[in-house]
Protein backbone atom coordinates (compact mmCIF):
# COMPACT_ATOMS: atom_id res chain seq x y z
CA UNK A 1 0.00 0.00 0.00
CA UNK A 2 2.68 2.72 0.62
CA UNK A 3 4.66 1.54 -2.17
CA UNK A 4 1.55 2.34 -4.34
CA UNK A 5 0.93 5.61 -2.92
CA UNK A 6 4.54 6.38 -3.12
CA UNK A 7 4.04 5.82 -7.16
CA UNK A 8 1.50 8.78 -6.79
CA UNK A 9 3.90 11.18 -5.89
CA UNK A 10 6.63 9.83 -8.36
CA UNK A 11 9.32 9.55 -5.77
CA UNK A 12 10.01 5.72 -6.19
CA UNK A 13 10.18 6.85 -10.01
CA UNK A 14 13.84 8.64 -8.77
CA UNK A 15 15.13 4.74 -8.19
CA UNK A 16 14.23 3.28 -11.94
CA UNK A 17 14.94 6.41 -14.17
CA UNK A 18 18.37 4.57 -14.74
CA UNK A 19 16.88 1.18 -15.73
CA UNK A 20 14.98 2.96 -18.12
CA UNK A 21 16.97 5.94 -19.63
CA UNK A 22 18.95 3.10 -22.08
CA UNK A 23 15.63 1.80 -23.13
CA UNK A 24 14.33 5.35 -24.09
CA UNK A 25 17.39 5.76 -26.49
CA UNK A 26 15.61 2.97 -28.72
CA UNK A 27 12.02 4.12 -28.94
CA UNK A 28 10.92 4.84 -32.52
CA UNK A 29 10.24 8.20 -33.57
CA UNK A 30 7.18 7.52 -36.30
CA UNK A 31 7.99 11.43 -37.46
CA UNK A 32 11.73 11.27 -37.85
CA UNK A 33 12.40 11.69 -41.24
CA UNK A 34 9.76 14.40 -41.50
CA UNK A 35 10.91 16.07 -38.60
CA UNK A 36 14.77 16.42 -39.61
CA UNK A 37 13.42 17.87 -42.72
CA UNK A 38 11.75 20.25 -40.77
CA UNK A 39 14.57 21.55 -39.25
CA UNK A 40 13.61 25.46 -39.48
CA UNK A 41 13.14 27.76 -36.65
CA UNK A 42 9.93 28.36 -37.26
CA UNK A 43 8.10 25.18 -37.00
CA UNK A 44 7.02 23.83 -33.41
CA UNK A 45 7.88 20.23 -32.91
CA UNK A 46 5.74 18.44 -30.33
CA UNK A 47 6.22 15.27 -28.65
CA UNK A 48 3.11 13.27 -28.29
CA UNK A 49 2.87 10.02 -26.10
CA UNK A 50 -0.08 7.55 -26.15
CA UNK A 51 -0.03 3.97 -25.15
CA UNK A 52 0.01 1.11 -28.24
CA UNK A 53 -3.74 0.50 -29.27
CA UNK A 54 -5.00 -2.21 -31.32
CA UNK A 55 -4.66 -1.85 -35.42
CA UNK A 56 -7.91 0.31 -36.05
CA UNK A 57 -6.48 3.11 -33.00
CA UNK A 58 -3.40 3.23 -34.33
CA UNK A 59 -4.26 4.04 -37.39
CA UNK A 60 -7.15 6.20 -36.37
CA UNK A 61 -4.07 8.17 -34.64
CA UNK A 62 -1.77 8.04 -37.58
CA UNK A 63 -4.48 9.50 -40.13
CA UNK A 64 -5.61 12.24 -37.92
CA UNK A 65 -1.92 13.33 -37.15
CA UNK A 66 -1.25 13.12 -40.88
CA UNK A 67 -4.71 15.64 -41.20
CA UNK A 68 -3.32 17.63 -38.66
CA UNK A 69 0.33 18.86 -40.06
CA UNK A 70 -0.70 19.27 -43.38
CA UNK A 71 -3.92 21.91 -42.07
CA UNK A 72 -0.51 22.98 -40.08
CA UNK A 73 2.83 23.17 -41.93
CA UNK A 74 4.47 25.30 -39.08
CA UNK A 75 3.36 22.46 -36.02
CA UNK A 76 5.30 18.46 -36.36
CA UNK A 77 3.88 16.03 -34.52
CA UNK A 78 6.09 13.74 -32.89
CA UNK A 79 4.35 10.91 -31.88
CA UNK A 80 5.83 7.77 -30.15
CA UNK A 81 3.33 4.87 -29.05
CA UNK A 82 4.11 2.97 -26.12
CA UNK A 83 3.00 -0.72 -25.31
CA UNK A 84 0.52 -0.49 -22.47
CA UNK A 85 2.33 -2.61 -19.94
CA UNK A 86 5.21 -0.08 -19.78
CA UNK A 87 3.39 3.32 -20.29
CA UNK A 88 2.69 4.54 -16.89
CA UNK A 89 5.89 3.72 -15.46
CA UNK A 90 7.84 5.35 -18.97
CA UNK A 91 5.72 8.40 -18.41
CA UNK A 92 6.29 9.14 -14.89
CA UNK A 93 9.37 8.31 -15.23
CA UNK A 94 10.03 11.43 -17.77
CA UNK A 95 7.94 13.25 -15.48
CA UNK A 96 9.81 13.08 -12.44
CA UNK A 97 13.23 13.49 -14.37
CA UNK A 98 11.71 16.82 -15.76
CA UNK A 99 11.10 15.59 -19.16
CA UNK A 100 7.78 14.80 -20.61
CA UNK A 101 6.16 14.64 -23.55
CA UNK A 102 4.15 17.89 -24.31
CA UNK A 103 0.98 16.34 -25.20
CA UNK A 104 0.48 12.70 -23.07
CA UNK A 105 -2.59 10.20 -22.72
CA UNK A 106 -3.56 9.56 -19.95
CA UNK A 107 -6.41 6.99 -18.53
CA UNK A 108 -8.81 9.41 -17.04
CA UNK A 109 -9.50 8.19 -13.70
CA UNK A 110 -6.11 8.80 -13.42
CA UNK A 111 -6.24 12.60 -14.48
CA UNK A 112 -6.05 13.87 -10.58
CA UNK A 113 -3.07 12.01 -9.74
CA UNK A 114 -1.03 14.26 -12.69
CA UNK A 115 -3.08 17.30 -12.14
CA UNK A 116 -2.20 17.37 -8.39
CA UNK A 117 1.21 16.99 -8.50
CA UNK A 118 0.91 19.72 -11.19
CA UNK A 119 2.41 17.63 -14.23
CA UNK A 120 -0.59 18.77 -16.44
CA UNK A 121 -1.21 22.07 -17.50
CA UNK A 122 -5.13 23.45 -16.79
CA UNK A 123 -7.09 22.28 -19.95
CA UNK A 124 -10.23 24.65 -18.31
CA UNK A 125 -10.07 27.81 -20.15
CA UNK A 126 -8.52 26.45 -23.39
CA UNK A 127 -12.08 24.01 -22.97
CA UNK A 128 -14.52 26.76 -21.84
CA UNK A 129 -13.59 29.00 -24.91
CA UNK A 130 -12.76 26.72 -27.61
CA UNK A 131 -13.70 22.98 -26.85
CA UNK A 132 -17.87 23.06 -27.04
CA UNK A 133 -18.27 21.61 -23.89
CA UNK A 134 -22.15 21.33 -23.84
CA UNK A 135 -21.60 18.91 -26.62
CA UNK A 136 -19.96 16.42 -23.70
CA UNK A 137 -21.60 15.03 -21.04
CA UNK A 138 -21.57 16.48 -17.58
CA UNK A 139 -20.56 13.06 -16.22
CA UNK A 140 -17.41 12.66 -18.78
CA UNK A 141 -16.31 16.40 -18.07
CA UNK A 142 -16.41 15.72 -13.80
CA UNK A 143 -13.96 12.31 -15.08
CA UNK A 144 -11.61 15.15 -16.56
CA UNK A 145 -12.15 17.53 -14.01
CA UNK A 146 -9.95 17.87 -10.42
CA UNK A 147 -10.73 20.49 -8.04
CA UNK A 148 -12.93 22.51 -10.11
CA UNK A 149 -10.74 23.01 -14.05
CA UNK A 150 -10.73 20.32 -16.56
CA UNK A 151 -7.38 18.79 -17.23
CA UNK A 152 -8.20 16.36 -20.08
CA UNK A 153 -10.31 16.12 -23.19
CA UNK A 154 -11.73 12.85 -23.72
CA UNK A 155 -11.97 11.93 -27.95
CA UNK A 156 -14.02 8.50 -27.35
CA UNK A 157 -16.37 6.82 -24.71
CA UNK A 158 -16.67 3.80 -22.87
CA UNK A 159 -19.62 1.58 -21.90
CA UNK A 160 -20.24 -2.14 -20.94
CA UNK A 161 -23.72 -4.22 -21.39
CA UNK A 162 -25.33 -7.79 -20.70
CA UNK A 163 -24.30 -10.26 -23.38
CA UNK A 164 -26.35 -13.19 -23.03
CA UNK A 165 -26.58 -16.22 -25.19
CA UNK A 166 -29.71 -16.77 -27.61
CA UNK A 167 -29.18 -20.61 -27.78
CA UNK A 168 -28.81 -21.07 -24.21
CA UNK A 169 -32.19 -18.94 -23.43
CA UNK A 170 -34.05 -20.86 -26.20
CA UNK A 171 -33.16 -23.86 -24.09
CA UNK A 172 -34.66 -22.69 -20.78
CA UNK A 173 -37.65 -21.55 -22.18
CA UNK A 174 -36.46 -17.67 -21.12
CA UNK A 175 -37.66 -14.69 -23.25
CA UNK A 176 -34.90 -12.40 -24.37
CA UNK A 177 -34.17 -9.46 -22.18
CA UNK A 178 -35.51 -5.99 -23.94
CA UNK A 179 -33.03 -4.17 -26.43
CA UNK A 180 -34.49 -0.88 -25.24
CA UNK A 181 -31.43 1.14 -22.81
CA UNK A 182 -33.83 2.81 -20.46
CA UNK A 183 -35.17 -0.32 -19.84
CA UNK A 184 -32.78 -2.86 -18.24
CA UNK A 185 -33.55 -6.10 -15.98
CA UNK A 186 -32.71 -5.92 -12.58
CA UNK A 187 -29.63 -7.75 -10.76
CA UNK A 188 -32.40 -10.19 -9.10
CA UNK A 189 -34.14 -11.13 -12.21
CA UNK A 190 -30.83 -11.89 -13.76
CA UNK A 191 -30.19 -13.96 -10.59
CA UNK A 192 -32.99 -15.68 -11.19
CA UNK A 193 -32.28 -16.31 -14.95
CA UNK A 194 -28.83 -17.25 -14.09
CA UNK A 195 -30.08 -19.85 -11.34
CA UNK A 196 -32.37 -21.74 -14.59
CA UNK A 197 -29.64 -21.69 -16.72
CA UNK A 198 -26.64 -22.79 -14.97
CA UNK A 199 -26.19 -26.31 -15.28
CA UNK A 200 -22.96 -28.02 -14.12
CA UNK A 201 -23.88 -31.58 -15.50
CA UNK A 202 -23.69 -29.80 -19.16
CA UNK A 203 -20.78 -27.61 -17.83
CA UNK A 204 -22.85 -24.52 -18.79
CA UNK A 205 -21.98 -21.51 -16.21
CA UNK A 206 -24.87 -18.82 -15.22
CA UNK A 207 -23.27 -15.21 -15.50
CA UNK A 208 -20.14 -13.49 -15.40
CA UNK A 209 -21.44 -10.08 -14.11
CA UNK A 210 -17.92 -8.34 -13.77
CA UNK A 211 -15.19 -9.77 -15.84
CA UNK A 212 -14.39 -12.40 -13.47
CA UNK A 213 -10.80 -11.72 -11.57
CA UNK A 214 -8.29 -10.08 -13.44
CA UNK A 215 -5.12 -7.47 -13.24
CA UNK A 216 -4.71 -3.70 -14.13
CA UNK A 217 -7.86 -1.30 -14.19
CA UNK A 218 -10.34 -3.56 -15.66
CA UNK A 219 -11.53 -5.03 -12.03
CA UNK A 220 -12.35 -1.52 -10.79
CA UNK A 221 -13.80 -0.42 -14.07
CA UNK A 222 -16.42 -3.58 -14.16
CA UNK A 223 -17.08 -4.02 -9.98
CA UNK A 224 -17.35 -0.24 -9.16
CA UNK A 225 -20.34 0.10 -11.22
CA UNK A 226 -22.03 -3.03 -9.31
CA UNK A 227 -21.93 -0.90 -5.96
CA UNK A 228 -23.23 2.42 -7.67
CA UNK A 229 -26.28 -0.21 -8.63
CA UNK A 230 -27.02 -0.66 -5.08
CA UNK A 231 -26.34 3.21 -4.25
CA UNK A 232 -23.27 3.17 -2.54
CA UNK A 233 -20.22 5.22 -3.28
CA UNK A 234 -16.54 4.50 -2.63
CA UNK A 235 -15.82 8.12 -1.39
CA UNK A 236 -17.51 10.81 -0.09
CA UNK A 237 -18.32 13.88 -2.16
CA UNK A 238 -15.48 15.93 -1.12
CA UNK A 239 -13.03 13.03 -1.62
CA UNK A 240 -11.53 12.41 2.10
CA UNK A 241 -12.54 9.78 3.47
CA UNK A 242 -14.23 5.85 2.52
CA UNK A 243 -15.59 5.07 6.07
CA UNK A 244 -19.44 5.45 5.73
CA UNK A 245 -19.48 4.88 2.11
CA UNK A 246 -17.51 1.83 0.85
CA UNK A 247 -18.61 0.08 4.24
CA UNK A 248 -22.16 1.66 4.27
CA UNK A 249 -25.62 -0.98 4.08
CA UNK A 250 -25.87 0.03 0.30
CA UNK A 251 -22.47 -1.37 -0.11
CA UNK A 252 -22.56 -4.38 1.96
CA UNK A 253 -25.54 -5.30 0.27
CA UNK A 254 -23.66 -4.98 -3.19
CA UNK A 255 -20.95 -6.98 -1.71
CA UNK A 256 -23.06 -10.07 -0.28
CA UNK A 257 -25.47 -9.73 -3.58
CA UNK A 258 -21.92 -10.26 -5.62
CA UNK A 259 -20.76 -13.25 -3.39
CA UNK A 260 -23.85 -14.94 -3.00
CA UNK A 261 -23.79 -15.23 -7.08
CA UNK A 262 -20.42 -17.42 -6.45
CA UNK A 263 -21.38 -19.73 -3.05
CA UNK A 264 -24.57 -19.29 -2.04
CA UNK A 265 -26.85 -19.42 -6.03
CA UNK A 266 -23.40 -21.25 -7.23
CA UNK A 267 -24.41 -19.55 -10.84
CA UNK A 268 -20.42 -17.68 -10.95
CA UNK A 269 -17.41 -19.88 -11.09
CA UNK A 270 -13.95 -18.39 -9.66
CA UNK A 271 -12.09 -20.23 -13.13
CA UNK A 272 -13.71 -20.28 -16.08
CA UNK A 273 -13.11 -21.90 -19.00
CA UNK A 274 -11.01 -20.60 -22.15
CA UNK A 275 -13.70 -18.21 -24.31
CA UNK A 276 -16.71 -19.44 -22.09
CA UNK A 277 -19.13 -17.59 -23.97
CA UNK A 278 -18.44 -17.74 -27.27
CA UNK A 279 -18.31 -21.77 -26.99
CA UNK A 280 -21.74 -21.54 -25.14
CA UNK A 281 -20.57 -22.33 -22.34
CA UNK A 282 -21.86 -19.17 -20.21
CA UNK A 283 -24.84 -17.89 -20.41
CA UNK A 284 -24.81 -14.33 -19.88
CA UNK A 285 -21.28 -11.88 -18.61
CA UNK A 286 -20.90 -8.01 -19.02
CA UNK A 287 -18.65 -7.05 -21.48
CA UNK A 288 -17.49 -3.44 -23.14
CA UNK A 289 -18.76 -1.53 -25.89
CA UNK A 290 -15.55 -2.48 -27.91
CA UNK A 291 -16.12 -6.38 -27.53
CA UNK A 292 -18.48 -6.50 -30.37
CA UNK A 293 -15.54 -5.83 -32.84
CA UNK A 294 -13.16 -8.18 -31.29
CA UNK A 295 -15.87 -10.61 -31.64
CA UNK A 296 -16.95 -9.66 -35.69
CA UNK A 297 -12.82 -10.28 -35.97
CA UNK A 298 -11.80 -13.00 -33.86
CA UNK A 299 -15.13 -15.24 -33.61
CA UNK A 300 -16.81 -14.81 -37.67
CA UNK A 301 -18.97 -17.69 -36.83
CA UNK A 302 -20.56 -16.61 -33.45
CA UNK A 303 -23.20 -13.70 -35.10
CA UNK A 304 -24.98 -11.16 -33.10
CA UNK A 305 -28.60 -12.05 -33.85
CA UNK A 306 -28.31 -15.25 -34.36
CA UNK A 307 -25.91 -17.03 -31.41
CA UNK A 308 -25.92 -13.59 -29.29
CA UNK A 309 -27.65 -10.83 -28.36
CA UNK A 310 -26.76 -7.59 -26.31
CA UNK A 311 -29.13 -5.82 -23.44
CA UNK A 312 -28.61 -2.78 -21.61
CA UNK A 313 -26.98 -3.27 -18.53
CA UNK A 314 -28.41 -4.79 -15.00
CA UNK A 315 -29.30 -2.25 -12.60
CA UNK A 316 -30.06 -2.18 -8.43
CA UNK A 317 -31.47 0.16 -7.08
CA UNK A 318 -30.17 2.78 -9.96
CA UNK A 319 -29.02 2.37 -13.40
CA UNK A 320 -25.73 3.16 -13.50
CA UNK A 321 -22.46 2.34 -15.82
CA UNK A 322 -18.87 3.22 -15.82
CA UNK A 323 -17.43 5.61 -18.27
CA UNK A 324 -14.28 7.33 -19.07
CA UNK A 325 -10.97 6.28 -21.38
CA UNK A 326 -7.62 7.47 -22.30
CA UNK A 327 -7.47 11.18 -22.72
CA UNK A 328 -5.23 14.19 -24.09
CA UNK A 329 -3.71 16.27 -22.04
CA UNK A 330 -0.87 19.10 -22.09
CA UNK A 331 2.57 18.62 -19.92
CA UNK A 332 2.75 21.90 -17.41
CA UNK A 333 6.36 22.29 -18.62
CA UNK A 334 5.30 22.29 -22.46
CA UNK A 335 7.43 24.78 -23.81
CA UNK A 336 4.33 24.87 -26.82
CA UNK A 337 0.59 24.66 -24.95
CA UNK A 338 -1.02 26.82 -27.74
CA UNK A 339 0.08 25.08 -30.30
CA UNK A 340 -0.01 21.13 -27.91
CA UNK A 341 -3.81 22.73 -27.86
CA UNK A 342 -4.26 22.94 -31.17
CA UNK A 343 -3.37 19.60 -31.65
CA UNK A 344 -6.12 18.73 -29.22
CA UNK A 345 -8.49 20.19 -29.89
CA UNK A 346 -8.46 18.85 -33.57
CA UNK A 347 -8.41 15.40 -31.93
CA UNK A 348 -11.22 15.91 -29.85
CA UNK A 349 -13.06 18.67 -32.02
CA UNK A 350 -16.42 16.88 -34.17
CA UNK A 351 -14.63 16.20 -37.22
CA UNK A 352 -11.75 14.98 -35.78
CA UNK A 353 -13.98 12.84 -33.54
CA UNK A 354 -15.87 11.83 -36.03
CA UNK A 355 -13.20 10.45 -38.26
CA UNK A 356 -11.57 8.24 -35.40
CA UNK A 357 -15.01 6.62 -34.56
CA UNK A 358 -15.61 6.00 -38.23
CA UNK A 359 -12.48 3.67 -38.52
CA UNK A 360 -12.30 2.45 -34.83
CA UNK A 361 -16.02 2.00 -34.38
CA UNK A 362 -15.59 3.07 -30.63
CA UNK A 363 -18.55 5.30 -29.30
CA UNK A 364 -17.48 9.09 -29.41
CA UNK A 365 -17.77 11.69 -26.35
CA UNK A 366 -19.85 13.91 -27.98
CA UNK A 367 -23.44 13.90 -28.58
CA UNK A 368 -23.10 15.91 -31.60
CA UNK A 369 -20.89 12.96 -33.26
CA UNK A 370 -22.88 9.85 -31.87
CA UNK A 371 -25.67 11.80 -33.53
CA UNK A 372 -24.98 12.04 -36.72
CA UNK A 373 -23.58 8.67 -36.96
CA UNK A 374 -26.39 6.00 -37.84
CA UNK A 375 -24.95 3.16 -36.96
CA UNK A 376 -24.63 4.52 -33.15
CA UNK A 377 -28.34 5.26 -33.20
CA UNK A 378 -29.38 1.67 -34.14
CA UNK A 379 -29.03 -1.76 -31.89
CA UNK A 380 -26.99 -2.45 -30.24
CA UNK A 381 -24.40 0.44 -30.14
CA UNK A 382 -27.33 2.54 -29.60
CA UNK A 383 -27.42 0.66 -25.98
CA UNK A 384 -23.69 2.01 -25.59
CA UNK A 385 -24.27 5.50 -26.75
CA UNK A 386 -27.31 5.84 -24.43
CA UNK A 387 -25.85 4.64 -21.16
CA UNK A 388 -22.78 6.61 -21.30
CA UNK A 389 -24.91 9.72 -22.25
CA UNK A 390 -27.55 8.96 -19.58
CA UNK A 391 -26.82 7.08 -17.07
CA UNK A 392 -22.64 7.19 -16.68
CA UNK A 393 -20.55 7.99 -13.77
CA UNK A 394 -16.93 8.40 -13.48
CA UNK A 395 -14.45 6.61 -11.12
CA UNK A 396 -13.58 8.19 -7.99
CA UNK A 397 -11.73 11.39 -8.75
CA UNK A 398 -8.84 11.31 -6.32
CA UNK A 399 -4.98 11.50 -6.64
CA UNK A 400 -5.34 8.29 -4.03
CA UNK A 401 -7.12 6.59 -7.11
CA UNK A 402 -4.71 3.68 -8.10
CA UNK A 403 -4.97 2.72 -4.08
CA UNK A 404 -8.84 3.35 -4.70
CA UNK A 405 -8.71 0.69 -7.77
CA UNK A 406 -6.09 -1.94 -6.12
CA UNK A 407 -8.38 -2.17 -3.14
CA UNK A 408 -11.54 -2.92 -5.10
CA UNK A 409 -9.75 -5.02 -7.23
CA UNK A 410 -8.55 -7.41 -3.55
CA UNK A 411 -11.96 -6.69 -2.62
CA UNK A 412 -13.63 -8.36 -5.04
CA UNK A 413 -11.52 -11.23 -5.08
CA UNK A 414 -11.91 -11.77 -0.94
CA UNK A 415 -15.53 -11.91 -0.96
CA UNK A 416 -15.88 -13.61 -4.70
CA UNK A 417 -13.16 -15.79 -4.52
CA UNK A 418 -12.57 -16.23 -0.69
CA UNK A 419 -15.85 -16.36 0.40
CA UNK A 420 -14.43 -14.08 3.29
CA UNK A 421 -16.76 -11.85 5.75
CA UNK A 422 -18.44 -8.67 3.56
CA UNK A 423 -18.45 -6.63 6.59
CA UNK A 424 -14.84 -7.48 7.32
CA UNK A 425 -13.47 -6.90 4.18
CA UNK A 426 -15.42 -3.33 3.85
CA UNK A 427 -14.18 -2.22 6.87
CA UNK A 428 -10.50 -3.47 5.72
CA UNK A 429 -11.18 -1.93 2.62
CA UNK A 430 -12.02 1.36 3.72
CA UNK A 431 -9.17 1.83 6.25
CA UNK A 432 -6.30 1.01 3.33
CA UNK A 433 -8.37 3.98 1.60
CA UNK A 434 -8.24 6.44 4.32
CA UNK A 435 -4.79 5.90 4.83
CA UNK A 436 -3.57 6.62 1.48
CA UNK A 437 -5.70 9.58 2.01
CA UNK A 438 -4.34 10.54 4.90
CA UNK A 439 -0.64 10.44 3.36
CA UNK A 440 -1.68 11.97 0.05
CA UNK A 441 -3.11 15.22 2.59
C-alpha cells in the first residue's frame, strides 16, 4: 500500500529512471524523417505520447496526425506509441526526471493524480472557450475535471452491457431481455435467470457479471459500477474519506449480492473456462462496448442475432455504468501549450472525432458525433451510446485513485473468490483507503 501511494507522488520513479533511460534511447520516432526535414526555426515540434492501441487506433491516430500537419505546416507532430504494460511507469518516469512529452494520454480516472502533483497544464479555459463543452456530457467532463478546471479532453467513450446467449435462453424456455437502454432487468431477475440456466452436468456456467478476476484497471472499471447499482459510493463527495461509504448498508448489500452469485446461487465460477461464452458455455457476462468488434474479428462464426444478443446493462437500485478512457492532455512544462492545444483540440473537435469513430467503431464523447452517426443510433451500439450519455458515472476522482482501484480489485476477489466476511473486508477496505488519504493530505 505505501509503495503504491509512493508511485502517486513519483518519488520511487527517482530509483528506476536509470533502468529505463537506455531503453528510451531505442524508442521509434514515427515522425523522424519528417521532422529532420523540418529543421527550421519556425516550426514547433511536439512530442506526443499515447499507449500502443490495437490496429484500427493506431491508425485512427496516424491519419488524424497526418490531417493535422498538413492543415498545419508550421506544427510536427512527434508521436511515439508505447506498449501499455510499460506506459505509466515510462511516463512518470520522464515526469519526475523533468522531461515529458508535451501532449500525453492519460487513462482518465487517473487525471487527478497528474493534475495534483501539477504535471498537467489546466485544460479549463482552453475548454470553456474553444472545446464546445455542452456537446460532452456532464458526467465525462467531472472524469476530466480535479478540483474545479478540466485537465483532459476525452476523444471516445466507454460503456459495458449484458451479453447473453440466444441458444442457451431458447433452451430454458427464457424470453430475451428488452433491447431498449432505459429499460434494463434488474440484478435479481438476472439472478434468477442465471439460477435456470446454470447447469454443471452440461458444464454450462450462469453469469459473469464483472469480468471475473483479473489485473490492471479492468476489475475496478467492471465491480465499481455493481456498488453504484445498489447506491453506494466509494468516497464521499469531497473526496476524504471511505468510512461510511464503501462500508455503508448500500455497499454491503452490493458486496453479499456479488458473493452470493459465487457460493450461495453457485451460478459464478472463480475459473472459467477458455472463451466461455463464445463456446456456449456461459450464459450471460458483461462485457465493453468495444467487444463487439473483437468478436466480428476473432469469432466470424458466433453472429450477433443469431448465437448472441446484447441488453442494456443490470441495474439495483439505480441504473448506473462506468465511463471514461484514455485522454489528451498538455505537460505543465510544455514549452508549446497553444500550439499542444491545437493539436487537441483537432483530436477531440467533431470532425476529428468523427473520423476516429468512423475507422475504430468506438462510441465518441460527444453527442453531436454519436448523432450524426447512424450506426450509433441503431441496436446495439445505440445501448452504448445511451448509457454513457444517460446514465454514466466516473471513477472516484482522487490523486489516491490507483490505491482506490487496487483495493476494489482485492476486494472483489476476498468476498468472490474467498468467500471471506463482507463486513470485514469493507471495513479493511475502507481503512487502506483512508490511509492513502491521509498520506496523500
Amino acid at each position: 500500500m505505501k509503495r503504491q501511494v509512493t508511485i502517486i507522488f513519483f518519488t520511487i520513479i527517482l530509483s528506476i529512471i536509470a533502468g529505463y533511460a537506455l531503453s528510451f534511447n531505442t524508442f521509434s520516432n514515427e515522425h523522424k524523417a519528417k521532422s529532420d526535414e523540418k529543421n527550421d526555426g519556425d516550426v514547433v515540434q511536439l512530442t506526443f505520447w499515447r499507449n500502443y492501441g490495437n490496429p484500427t487506433e493506431n491508425k485512427a491516430y496516424e491519419e488524424l496526425v497526418s490531417d493535422f500537419e498538413a492543415a498545419h505546416p508550421n506544427i510536427v507532430i512527434n508521436m511515439k506509441s508505447i506498449q501499455y504494460d510499460d506506459y505509466e511507469v515510462r511516463l512518470r518516469t520522464e515526469l519526475a526526471a523533468g522531461t515529458p512529452p508535451d501532449i500525453m494520454s492519460i487513462d482518465s480516472p487517473n487525471a487527478a493524480i497528474y493534475a495534483n502533483t501539477g504535471a498537467l497544464l489546466s485544460l479549463d479555459q482552453y475548454m470553456k472557450k474553444e472545446g464546445n463543452i455542452d456537446d460532452f456530457p456532464d458526467a465525462t467532463l467531472k472524469g476530466l475535471s480535479f478540483q474545479g478546471e478540466i485537465f483532459l479532453a476525452l476523444v471516445v467513450e466507454s460503456s459495458i452491457a449484458l451479453f447473453y446467449n440466444k441458444h442457451l435462453f431458447k433452451e430454458a424456455g427464457i424470453p430475451f431481455p428488452s433491447e431498449d437502454p432505459t429499460e434494463p432487468m434488474t440484478w435479481d431477475e438476472v439472478r434468477e435467470i442465471a439460477k435456470k440456466i446454470n447447469n454443471p452436468d452440461k458444464g454450462v456456467i450462469g453469469i459473469d457479471s464483472a469480468q471475473g478476476f483479473g489485473v490492471g484497471e479492468a476489475p475496478a472499471y467492471f465491480k465499481i459500477p455493481i456498488l453504484w447499482q445498489f447506491g453506494a459510493s466509494i468516497l464521499s463527495p469531497d473526496g476524504t474519506t471511505a468510512s461510511g461509504y464503501l462500508d455503508s448498508k448500500e455497499a454491503i448489500e452490493a458486496l453479499q449480492f456479488y458473493q452470493d452469485l459465487y457460493h450461495k446461487d453457485k451460478v459464478a465460477a472463480v475459473e472459467l473456462p477458455l472463451d466461455p461464452f463464445e463456446s456456449g458455455e456461459l450464459a450471460m457476462t458483461v462485457l465493453g462496448s468495444w467487444t463487439l468488434a473483437q468478436l466480428e474479428t476473432n469469432y466470424p462464426d458466433f453472429k450477433l442475432g443469431e448465437d448472441f444478443g446484447v441488453a442494456p446493462l443490470p441495474k439495483g437500485k439505480d441504473q448506473v455504468v462506468p465511463n471514461g478512457g484514455w485522454a489528451l492532455g498538455i505537460s505543465s512544462k510544455s514549452k508549446y501549450p497553444d500550439e499542444a492545444w491545437e493539436f487537441i483540440k483537432y483530436i477531440t473537435s467533431y470532425e476529428g472525432m468523427k473520423k476516429y469513430v468512423k475507422i475504430t467503431g468506438d462510441i465518441p464523447a460527444r453527442y453531436s458525433v454519436a448523432r450524426d452517426l447512424p450506426e450509433l443510433n441503431e441496436y446495439p451500439k445505440n445501448i452504448f451510446v445511451q448509457q454513457s450519455q444517460t446514465y454514466s458515472k466516473n471513477r472516484p476522482v482522487t490523486p489516491a485513485y490507483p490505491v482506490v482501484s487496487e483495493v476494489i480489485k482485492t476486494l472483489f476477489e476476498e468476498v468472490g473468490i474467498g468467500g471471506k466476511d463482507v463486513e470485514v473486508s469493507a471495513k479493511e477496505a475502507v481503512e487502506k483507503i483512508n490511509k492513502a488519504l491521509k498520506e496523500i493530505q
